[in-house]
Every structure is written in structure tokens, then in C-alpha cells.
Protein backbone atom coordinates (compact mmCIF):
# COMPACT_ATOMS: atom_id res chain seq x y z
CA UNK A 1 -20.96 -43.99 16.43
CA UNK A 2 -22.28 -40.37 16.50
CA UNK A 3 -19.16 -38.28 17.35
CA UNK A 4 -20.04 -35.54 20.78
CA UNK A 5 -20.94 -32.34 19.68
CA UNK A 6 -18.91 -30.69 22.45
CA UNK A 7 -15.61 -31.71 20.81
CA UNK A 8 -16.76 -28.65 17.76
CA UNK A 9 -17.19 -26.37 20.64
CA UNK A 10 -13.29 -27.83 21.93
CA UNK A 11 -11.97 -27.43 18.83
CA UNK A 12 -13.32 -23.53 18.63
CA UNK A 13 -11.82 -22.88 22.11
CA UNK A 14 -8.52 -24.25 20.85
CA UNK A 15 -8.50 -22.21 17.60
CA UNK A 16 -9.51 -18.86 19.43
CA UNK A 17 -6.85 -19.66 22.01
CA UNK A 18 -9.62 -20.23 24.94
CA UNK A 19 -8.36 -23.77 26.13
CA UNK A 20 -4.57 -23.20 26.52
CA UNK A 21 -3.94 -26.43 28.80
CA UNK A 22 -5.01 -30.50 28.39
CA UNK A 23 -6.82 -30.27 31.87
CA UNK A 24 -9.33 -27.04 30.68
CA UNK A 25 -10.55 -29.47 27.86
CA UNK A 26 -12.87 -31.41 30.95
CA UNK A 27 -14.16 -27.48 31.46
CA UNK A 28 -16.79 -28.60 27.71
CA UNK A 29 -16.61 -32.28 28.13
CA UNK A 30 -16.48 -35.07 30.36
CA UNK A 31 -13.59 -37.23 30.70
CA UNK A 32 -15.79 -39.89 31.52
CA UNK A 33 -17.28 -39.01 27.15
CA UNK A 34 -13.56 -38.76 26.44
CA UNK A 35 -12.27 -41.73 28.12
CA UNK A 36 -15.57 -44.15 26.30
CA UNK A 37 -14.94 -42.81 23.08
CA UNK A 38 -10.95 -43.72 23.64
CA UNK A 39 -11.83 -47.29 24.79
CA UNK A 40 -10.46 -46.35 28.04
CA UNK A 41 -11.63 -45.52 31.61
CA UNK A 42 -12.73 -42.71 33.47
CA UNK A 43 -9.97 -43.56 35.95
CA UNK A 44 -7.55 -44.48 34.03
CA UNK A 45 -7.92 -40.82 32.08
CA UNK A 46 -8.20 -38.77 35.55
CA UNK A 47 -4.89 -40.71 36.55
CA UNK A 48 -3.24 -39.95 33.12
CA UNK A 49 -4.54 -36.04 33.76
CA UNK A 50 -2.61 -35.88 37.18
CA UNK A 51 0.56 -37.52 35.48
CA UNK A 52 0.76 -35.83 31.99
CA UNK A 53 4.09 -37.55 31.06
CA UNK A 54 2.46 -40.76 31.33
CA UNK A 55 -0.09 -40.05 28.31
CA UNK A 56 1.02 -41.88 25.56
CA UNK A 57 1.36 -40.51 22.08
CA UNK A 58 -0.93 -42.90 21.01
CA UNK A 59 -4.37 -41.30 23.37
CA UNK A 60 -2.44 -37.61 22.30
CA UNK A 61 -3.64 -38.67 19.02
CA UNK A 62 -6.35 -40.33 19.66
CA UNK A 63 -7.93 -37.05 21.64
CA UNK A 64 -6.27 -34.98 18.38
CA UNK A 65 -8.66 -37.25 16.14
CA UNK A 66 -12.00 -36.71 18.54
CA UNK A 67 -11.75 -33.34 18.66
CA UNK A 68 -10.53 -32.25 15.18
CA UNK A 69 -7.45 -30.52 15.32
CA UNK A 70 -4.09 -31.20 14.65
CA UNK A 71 -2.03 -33.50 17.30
CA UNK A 72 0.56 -30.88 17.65
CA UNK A 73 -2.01 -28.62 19.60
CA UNK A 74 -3.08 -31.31 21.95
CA UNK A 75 0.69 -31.71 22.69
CA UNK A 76 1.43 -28.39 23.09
CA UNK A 77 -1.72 -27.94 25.49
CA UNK A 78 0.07 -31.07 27.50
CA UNK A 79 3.26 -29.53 27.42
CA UNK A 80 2.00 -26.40 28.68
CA UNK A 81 0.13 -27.71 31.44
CA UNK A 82 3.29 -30.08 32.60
CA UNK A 83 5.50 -27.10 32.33
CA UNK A 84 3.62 -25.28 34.18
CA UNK A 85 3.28 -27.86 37.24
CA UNK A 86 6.38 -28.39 37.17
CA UNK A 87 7.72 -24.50 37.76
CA UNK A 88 5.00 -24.63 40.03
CA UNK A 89 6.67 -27.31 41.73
CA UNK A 90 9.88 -25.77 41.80
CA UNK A 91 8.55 -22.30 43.45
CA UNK A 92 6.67 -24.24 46.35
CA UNK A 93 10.30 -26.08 46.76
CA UNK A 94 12.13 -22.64 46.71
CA UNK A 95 10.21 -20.88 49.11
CA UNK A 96 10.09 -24.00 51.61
CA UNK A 97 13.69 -23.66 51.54
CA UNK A 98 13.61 -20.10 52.26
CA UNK A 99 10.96 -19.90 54.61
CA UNK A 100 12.17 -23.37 56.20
């Protein structure tokens, strides 16, 4: 199996600090590409994108592996993303409760 080319150009964005969330890597590449080449489905991946704490180590590494960088930067992207949601989250809650 011929690997994408776009996972290179992923794996540059990473490095020069261009993709700094998991969702921004479907910005190069498809999920429906990512989710064949993890034996999974496009659904199954654009569920797992909406609820990052349900990806499993397992794809985290599996993603690390297509695109060529360490796993540790595909978690932090994760991380970064979920963090983000979630004091997202906690500002819409805050200003309903003001504002309610």
C-alpha cells in the first residue's frame, strides 16, 4: 500500500507549528483517507473527532504512524483541541448563568 502523500505535507505543518489541534489535520487530508488507511470508517472517525476522549490510544498511534511523527504530538494536538472545548464549554455555561 502506497502511503498518501498529504500525510509529508501533515507532518511539515506539525513540525513548523501550523496544525496545532487533531481536527485542523482534515484541513490537508480527508478523514474519509485517514479513516481507510486505519481500517476504520469515515463515521466512525467524524464521531471520534466530535468526542476526542473517546479516541483510543491505539488510532492516536496509529494516526502517529501514518503521518510520521512522534505519538506524543498527535496527543498533544488532541489534548489541545479537548482543552480547548472544554473551556469553551465552561465560558458559554458562565455567561448563561450571568446573562440568565
Amino acid at each position: 500500500m502506497n502511503k498518501d502523500n498529504r500525510y509529508d505535507i501533515i507532518k511539515t505543518m506539525i513540525e513548523v507549528g501550523r496544525i496545532t489541534e487533531f481536527s485542523q489535520l482534515f484541513n490537508y487530508i480527508p478523514k474519509s483517507v485517514i479513516a481507510a488507511d486505519l481500517n476504520s470508517s469515515h463515521r466512525r472517525l467524524t464521531r471520534l473527532t466530535e468526542q476526542l476522549d473517546k479516541l483510543e490510544m491505539g488510532e492516536l498511534y496509529a494516526i502517529s504512524k501514518l503521518v510520521g511523527v512522534k505519538m506524543e504530538e498527535i496527543y498533544k494536538l488532541t489534548e489541545r483541541q479537548l482543552l480547548a472545548r472544554k473551556a469553551e464549554t465552561g465560558k458559554k455555561r458562565k455567561n448563561q448563568s450571568v446573562n440568565g
